[in-house]
PDB file of N, CA and C in Angstrom:
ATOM      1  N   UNK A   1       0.841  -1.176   0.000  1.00  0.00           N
ATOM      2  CA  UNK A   1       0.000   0.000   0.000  1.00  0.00           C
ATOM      3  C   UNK A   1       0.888   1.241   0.000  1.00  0.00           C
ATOM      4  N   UNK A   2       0.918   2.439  -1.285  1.00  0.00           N
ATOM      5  CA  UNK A   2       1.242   3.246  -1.113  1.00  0.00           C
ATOM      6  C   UNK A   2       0.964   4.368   0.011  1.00  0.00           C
ATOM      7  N   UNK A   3       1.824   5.282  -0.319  1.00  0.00           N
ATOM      8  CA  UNK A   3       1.568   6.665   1.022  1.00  0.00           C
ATOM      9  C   UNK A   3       0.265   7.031   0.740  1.00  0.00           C
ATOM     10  N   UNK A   4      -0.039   7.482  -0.152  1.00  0.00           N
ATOM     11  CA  UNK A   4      -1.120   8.250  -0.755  1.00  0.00           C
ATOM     12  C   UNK A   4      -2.879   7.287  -0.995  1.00  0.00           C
ATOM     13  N   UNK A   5      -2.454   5.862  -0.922  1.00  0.00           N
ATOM     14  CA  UNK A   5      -3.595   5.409  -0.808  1.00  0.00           C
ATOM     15  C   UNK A   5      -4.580   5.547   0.041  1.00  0.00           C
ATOM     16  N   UNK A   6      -4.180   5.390   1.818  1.00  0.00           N
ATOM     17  CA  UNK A   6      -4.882   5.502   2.843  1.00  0.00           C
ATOM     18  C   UNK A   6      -5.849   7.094   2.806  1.00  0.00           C
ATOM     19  N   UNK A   7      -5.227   7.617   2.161  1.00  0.00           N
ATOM     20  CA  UNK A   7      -5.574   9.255   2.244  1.00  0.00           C
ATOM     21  C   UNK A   7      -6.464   9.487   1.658  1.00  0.00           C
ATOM     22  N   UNK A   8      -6.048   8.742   0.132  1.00  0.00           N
ATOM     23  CA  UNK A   8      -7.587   9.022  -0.546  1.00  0.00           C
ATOM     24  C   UNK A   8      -8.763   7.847  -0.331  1.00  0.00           C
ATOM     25  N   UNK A   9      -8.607   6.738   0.459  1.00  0.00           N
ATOM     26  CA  UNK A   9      -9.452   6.039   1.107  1.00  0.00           C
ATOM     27  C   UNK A   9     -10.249   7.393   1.605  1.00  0.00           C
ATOM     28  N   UNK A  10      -9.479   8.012   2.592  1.00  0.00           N
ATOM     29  CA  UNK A  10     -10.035   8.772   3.824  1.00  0.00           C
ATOM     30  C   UNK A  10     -11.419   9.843   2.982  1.00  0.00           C
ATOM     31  N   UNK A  11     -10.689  10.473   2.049  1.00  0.00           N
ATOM     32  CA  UNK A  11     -11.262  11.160   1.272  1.00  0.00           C
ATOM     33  C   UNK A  11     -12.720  10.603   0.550  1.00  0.00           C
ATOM     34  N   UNK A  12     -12.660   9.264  -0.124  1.00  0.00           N
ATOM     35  CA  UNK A  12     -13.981   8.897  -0.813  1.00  0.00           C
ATOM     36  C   UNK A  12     -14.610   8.182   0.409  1.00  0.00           C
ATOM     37  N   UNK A  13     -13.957   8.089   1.703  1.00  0.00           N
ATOM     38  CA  UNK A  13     -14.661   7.178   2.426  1.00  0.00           C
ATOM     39  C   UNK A  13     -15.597   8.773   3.359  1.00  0.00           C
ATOM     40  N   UNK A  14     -14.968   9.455   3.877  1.00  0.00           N
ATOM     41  CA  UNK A  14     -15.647  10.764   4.562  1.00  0.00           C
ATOM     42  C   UNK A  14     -15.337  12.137   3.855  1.00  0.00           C
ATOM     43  N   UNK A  15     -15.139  12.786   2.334  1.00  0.00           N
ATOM     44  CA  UNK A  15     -15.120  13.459   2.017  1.00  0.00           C
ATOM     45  C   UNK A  15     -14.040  14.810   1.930  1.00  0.00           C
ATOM     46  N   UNK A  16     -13.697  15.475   1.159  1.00  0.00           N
ATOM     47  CA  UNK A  16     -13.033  16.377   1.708  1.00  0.00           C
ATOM     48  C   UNK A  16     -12.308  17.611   2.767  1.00  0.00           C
ATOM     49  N   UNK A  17     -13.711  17.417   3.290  1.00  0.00           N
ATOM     50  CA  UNK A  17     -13.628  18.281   5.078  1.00  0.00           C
ATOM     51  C   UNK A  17     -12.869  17.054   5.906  1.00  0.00           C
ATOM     52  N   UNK A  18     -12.670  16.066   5.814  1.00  0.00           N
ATOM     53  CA  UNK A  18     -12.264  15.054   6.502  1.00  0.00           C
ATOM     54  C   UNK A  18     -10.358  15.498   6.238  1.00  0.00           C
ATOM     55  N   UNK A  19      -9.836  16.172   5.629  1.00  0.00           N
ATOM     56  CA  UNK A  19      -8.727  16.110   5.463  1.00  0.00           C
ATOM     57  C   UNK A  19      -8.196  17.460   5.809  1.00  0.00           C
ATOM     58  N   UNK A  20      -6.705  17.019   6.281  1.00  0.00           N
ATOM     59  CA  UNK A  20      -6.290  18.397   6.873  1.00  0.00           C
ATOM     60  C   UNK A  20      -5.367  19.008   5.170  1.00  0.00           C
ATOM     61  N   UNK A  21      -4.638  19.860   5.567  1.00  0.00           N
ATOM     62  CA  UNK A  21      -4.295  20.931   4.433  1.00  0.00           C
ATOM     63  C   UNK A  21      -3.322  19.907   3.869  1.00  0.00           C
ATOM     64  N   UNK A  22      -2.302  19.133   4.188  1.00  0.00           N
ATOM     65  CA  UNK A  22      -1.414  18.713   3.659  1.00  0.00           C
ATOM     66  C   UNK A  22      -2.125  17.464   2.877  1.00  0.00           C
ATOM     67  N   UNK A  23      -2.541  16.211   3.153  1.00  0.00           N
ATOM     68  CA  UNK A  23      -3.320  15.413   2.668  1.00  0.00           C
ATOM     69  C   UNK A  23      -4.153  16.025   1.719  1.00  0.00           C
ATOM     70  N   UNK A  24      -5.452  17.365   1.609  1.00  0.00           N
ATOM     71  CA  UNK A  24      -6.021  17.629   0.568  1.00  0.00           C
ATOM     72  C   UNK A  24      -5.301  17.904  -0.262  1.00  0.00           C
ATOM     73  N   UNK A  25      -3.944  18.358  -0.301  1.00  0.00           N
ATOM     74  CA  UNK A  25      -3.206  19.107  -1.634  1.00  0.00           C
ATOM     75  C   UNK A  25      -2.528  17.409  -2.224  1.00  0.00           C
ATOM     76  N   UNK A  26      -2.680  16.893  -1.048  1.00  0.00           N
ATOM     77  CA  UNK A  26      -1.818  15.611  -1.773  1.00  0.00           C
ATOM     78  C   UNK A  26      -3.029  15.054  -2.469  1.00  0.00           C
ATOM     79  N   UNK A  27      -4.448  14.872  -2.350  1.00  0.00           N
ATOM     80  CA  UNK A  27      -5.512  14.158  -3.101  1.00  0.00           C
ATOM     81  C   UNK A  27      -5.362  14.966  -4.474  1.00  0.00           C
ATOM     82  N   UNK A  28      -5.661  16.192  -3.834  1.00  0.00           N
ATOM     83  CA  UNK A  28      -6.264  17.050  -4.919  1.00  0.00           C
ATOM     84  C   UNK A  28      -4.668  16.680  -6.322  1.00  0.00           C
ATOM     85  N   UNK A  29      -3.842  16.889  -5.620  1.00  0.00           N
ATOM     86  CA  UNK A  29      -2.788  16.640  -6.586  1.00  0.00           C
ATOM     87  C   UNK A  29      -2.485  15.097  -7.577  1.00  0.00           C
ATOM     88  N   UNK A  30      -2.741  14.153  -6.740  1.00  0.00           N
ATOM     89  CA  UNK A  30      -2.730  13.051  -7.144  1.00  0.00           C
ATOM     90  C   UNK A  30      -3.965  12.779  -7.923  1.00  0.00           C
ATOM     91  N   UNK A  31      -5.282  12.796  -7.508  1.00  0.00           N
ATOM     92  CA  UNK A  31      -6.830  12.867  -8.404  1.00  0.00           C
ATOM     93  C   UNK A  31      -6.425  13.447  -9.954  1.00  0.00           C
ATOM     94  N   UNK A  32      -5.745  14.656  -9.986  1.00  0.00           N
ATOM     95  CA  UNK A  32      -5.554  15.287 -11.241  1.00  0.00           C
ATOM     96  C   UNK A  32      -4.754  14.708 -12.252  1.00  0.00           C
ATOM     97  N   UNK A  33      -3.803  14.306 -11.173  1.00  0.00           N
ATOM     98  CA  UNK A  33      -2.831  13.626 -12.620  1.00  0.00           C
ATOM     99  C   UNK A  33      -3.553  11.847 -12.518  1.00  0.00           C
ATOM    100  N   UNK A  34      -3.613  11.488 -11.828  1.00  0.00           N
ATOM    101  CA  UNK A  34      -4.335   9.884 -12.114  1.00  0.00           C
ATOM    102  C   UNK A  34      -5.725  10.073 -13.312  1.00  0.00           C
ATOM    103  N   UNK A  35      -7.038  11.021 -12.809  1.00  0.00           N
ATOM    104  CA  UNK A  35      -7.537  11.331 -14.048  1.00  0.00           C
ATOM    105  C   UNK A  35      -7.684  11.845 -15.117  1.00  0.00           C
ATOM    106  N   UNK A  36      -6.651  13.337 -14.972  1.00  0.00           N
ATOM    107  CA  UNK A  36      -6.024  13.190 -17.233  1.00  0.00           C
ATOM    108  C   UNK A  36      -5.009  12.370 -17.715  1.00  0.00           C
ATOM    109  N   UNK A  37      -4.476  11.935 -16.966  1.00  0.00           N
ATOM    110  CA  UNK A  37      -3.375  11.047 -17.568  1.00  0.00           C
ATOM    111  C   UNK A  37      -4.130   9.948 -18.330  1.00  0.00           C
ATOM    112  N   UNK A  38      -5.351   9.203 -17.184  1.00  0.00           N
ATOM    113  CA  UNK A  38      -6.197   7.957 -17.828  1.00  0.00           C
ATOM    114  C   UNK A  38      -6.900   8.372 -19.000  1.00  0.00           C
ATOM    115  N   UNK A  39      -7.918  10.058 -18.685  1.00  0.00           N
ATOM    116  CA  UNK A  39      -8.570  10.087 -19.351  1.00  0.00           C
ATOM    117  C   UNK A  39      -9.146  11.650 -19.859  1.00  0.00           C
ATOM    118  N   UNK A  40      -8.068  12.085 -19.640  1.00  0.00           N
ATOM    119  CA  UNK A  40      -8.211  13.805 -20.069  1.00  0.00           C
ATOM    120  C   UNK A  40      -9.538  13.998 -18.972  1.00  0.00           C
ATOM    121  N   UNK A  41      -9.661  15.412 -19.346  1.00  0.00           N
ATOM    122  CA  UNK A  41     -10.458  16.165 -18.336  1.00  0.00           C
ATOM    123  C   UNK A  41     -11.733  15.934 -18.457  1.00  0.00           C
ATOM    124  N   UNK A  42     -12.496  15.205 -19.586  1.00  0.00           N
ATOM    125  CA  UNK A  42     -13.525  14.536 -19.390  1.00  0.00           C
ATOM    126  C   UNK A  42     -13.833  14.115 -18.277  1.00  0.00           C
ATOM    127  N   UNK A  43     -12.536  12.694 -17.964  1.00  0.00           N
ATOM    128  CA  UNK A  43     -12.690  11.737 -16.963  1.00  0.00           C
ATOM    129  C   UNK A  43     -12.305  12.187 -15.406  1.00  0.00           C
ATOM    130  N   UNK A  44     -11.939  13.805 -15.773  1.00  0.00           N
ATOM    131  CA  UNK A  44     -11.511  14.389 -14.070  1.00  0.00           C
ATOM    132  C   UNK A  44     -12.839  14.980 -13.797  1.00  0.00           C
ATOM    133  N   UNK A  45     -13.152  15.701 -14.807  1.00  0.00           N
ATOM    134  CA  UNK A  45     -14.958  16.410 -13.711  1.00  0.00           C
ATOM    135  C   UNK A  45     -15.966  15.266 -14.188  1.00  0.00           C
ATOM    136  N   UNK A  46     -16.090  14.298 -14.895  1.00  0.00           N
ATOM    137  CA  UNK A  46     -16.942  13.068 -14.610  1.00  0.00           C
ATOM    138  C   UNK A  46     -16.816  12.474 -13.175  1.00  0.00           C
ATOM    139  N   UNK A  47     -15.470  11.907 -12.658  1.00  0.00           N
ATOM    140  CA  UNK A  47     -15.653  11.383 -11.444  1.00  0.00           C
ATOM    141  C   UNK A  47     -15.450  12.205 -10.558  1.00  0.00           C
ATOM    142  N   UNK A  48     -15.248  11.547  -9.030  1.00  0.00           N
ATOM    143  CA  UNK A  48     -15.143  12.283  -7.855  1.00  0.00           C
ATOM    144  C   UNK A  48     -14.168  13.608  -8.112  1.00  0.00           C
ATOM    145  N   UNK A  49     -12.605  13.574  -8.901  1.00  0.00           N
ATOM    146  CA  UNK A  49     -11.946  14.578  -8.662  1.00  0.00           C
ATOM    147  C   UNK A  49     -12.492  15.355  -9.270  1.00  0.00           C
ATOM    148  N   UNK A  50     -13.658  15.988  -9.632  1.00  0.00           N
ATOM    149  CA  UNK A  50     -14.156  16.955 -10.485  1.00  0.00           C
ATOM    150  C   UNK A  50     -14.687  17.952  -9.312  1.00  0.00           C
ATOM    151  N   UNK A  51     -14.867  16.956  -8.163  1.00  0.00           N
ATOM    152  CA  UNK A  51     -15.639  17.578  -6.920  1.00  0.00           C
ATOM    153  C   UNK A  51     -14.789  18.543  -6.109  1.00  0.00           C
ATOM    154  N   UNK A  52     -13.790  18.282  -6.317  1.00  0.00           N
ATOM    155  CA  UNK A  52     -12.872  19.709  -5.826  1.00  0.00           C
ATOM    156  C   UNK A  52     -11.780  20.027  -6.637  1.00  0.00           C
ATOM    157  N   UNK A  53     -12.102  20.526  -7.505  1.00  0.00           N
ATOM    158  CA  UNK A  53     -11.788  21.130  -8.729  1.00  0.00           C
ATOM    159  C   UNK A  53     -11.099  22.155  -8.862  1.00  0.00           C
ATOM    160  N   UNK A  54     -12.039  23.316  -7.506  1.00  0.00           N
ATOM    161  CA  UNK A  54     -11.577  24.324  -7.286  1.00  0.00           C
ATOM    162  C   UNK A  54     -10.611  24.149  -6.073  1.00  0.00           C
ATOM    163  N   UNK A  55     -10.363  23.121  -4.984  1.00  0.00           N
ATOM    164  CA  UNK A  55      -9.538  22.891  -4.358  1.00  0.00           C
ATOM    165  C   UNK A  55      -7.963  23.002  -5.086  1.00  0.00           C
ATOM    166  N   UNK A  56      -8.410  22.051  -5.952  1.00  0.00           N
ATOM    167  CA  UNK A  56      -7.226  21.372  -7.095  1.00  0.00           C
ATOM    168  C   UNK A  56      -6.429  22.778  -7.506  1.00  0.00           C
ATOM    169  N   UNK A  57      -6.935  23.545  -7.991  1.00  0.00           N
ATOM    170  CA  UNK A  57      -6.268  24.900  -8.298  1.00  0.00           C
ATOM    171  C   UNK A  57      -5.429  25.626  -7.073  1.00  0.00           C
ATOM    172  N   UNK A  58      -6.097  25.906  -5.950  1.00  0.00           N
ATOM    173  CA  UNK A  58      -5.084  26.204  -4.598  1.00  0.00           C
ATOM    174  C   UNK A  58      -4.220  25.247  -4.692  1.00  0.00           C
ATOM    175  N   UNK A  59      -4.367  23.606  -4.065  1.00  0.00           N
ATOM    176  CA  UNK A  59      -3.297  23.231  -4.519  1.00  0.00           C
ATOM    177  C   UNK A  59      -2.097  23.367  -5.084  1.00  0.00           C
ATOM    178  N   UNK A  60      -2.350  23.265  -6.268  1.00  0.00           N
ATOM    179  CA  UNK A  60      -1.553  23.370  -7.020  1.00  0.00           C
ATOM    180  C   UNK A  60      -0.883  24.134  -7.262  1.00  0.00           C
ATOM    181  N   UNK A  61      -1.126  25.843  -6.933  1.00  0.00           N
ATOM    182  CA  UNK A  61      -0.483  26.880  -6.636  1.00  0.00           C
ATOM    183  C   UNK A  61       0.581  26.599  -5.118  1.00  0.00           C
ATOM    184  N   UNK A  62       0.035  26.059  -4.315  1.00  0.00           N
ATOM    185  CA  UNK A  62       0.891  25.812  -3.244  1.00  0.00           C
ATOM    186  C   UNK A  62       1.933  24.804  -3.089  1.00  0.00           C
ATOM    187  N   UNK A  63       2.247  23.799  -4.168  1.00  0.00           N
ATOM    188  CA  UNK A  63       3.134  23.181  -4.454  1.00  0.00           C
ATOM    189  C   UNK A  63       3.849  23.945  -5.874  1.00  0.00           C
ATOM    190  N   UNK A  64       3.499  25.150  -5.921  1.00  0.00           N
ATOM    191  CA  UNK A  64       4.383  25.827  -6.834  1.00  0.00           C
ATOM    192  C   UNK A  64       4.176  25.100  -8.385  1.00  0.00           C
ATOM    193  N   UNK A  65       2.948  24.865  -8.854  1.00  0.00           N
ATOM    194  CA  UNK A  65       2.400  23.852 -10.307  1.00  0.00           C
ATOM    195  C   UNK A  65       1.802  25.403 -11.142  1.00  0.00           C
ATOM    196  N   UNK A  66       2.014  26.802 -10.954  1.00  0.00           N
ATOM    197  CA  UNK A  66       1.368  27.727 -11.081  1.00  0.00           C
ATOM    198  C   UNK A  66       1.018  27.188 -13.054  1.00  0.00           C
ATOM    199  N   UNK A  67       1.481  27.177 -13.765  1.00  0.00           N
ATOM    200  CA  UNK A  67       1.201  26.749 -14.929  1.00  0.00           C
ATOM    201  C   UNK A  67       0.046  25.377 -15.271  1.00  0.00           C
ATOM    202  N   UNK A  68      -0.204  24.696 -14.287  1.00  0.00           N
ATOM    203  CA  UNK A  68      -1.184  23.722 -14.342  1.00  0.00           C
ATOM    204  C   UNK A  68      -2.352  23.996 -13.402  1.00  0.00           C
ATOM    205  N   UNK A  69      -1.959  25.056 -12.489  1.00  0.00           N
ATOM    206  CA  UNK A  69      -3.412  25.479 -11.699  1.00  0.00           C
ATOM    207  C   UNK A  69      -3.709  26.322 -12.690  1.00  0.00           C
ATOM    208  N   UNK A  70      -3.344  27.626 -13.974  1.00  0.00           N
ATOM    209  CA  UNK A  70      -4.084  28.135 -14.430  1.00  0.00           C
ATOM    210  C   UNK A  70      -4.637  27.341 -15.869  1.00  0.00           C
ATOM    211  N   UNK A  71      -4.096  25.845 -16.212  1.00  0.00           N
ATOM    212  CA  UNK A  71      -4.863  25.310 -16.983  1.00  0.00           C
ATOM    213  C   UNK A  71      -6.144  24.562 -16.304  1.00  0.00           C
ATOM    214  N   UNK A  72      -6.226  24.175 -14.927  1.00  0.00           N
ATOM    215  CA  UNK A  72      -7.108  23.250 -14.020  1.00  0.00           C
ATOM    216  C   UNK A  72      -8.205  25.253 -13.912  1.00  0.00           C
ATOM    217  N   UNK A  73      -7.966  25.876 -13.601  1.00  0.00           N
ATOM    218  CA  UNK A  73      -8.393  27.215 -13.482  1.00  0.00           C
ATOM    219  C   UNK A  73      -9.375  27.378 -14.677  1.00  0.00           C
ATOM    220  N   UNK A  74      -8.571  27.505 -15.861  1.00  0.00           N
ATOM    221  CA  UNK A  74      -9.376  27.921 -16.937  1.00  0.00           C
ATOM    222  C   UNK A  74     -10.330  27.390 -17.498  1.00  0.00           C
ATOM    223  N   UNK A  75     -10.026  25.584 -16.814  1.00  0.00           N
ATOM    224  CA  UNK A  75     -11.384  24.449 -17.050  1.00  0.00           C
ATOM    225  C   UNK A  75     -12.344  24.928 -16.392  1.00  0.00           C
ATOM    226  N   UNK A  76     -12.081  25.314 -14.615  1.00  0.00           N
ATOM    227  CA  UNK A  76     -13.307  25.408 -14.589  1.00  0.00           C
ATOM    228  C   UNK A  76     -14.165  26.473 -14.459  1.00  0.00           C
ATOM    229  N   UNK A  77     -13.111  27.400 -15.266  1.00  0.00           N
ATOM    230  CA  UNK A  77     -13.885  29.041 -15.767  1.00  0.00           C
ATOM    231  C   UNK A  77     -14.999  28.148 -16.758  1.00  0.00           C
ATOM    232  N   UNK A  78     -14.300  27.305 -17.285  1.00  0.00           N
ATOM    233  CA  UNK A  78     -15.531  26.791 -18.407  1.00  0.00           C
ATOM    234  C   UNK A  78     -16.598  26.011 -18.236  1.00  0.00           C
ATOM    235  N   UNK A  79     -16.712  25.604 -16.858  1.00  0.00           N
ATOM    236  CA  UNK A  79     -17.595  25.508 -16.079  1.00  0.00           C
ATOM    237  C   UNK A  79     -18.607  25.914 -15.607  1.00  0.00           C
ATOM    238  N   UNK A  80     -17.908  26.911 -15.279  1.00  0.00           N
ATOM    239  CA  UNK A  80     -18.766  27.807 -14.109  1.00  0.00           C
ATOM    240  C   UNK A  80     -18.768  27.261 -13.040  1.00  0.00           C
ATOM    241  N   UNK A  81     -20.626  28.261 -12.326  1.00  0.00           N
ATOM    242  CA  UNK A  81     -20.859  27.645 -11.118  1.00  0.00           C
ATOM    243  C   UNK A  81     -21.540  26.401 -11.670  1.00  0.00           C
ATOM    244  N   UNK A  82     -21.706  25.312 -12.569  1.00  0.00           N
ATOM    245  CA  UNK A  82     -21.841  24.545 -12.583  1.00  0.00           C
ATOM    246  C   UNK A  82     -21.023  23.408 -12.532  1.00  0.00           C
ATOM    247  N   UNK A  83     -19.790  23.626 -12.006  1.00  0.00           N
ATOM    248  CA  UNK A  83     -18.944  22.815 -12.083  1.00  0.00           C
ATOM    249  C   UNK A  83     -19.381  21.088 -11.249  1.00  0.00           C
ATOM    250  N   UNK A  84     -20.098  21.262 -10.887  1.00  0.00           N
ATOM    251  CA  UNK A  84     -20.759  19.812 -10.495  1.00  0.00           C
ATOM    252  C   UNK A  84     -21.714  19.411 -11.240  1.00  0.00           C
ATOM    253  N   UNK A  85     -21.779  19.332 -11.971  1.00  0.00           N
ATOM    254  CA  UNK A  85     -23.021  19.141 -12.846  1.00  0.00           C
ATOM    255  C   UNK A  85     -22.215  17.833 -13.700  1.00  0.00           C
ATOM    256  N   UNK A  86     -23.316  16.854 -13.365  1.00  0.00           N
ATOM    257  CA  UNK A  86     -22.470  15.891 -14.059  1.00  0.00           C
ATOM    258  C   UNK A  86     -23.744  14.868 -15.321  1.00  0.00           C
ATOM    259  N   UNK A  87     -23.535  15.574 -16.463  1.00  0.00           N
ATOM    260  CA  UNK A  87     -23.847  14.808 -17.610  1.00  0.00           C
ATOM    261  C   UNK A  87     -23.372  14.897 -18.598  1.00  0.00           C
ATOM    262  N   UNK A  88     -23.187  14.045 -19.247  1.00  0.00           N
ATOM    263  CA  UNK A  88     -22.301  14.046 -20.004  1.00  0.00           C
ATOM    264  C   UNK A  88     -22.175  14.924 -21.170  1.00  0.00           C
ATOM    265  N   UNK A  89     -23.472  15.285 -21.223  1.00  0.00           N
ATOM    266  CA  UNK A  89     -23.523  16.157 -22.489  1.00  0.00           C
ATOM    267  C   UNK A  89     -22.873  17.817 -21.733  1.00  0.00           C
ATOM    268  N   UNK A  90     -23.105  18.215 -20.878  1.00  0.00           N
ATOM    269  CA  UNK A  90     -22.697  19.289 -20.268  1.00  0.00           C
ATOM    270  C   UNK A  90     -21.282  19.556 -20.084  1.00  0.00           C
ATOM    271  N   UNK A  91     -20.455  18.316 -19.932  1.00  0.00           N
ATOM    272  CA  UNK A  91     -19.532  18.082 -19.406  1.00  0.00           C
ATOM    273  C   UNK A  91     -18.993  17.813 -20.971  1.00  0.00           C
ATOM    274  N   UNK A  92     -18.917  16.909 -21.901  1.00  0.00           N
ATOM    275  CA  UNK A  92     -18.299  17.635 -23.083  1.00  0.00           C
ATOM    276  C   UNK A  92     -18.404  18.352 -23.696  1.00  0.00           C
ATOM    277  N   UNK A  93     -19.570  19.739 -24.028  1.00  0.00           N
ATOM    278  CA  UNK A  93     -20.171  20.983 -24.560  1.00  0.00           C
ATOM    279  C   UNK A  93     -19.028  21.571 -23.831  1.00  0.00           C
ATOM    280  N   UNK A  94     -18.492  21.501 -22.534  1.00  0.00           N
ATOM    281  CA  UNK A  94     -17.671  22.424 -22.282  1.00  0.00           C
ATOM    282  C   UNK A  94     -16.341  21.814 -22.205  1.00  0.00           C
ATOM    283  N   UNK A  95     -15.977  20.829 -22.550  1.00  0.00           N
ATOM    284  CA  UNK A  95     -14.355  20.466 -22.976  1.00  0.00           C
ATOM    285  C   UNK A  95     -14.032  20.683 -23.927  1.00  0.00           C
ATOM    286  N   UNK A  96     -15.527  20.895 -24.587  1.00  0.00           N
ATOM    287  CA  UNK A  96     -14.937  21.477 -26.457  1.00  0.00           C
ATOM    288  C   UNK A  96     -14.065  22.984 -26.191  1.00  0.00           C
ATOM    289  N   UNK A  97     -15.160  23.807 -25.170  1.00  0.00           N
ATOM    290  CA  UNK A  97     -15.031  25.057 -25.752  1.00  0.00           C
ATOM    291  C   UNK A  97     -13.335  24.983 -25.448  1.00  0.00           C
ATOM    292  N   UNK A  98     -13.015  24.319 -23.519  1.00  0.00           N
ATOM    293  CA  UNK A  98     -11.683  24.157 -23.181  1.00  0.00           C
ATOM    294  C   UNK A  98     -10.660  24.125 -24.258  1.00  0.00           C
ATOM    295  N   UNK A  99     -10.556  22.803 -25.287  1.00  0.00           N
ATOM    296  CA  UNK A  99      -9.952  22.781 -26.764  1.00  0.00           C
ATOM    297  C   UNK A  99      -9.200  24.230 -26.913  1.00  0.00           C
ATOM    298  N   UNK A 100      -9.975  24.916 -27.024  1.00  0.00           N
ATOM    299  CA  UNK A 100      -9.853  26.197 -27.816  1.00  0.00           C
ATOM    300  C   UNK A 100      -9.482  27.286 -26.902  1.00  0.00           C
ATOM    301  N   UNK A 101      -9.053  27.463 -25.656  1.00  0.00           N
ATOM    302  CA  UNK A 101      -8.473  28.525 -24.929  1.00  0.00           C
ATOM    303  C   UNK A 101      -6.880  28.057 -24.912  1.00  0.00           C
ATOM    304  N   UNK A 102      -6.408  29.146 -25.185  1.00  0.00           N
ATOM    305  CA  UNK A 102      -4.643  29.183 -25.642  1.00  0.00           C
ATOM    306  C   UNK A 102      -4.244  29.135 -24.201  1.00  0.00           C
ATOM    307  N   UNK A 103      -3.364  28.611 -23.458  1.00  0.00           N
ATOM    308  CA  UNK A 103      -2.582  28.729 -22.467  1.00  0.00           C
ATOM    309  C   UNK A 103      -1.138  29.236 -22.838  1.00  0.00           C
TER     310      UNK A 103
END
């Protein structure tokens, strides 16, 4: 069992308030790259890591990723406040537009 497994147990088992600052940056960090790596950003706001999304961006600024919190950022400008909204049609209508913002 890796370091990082028990943690995100902790996480899908009691949620994100369940974690202190160091552990959320480690989910939030690990969730991101485990789901675009598998499956682009489709497959990150389809499942659970889509659910702190906006976590994922602090994060990632706080491990100094400033170039990948403002691409995780600009997703979910394309969001909105709907960034939980999970169907599929909603959720690729706006990975298209993603496509098309220049970083």
């Amino acid at each position: 069992m890796g370091l990082v497994d028990p943690i995100i147990d902790k996480y899908l088992g009691a949620g994100s308030e369940s974690l202190n600052e160091h552990e959320l940056v480690m989910v939030c960090v690990w969730m991101l790259e485990a789901e675009v790596n598998n499956g682009g950003f489709n497959q990150f706001f389809w499942n659970s890591a889509g659910d702190i999304s906006i976590e994922t961006v602090a994060s990632l600024h706080k491990i100094g990723a400033s170039k990948t919190a403002s691409i995780v950022e600009a997703a979910n400008a394309n969001f909105g406040e709907m960034v939980h909204l999970k169907t599929e049609k909603f959720v690729n209508r706006n990975l298209r537009r993603l496509r098309k913002v220049e970083f």
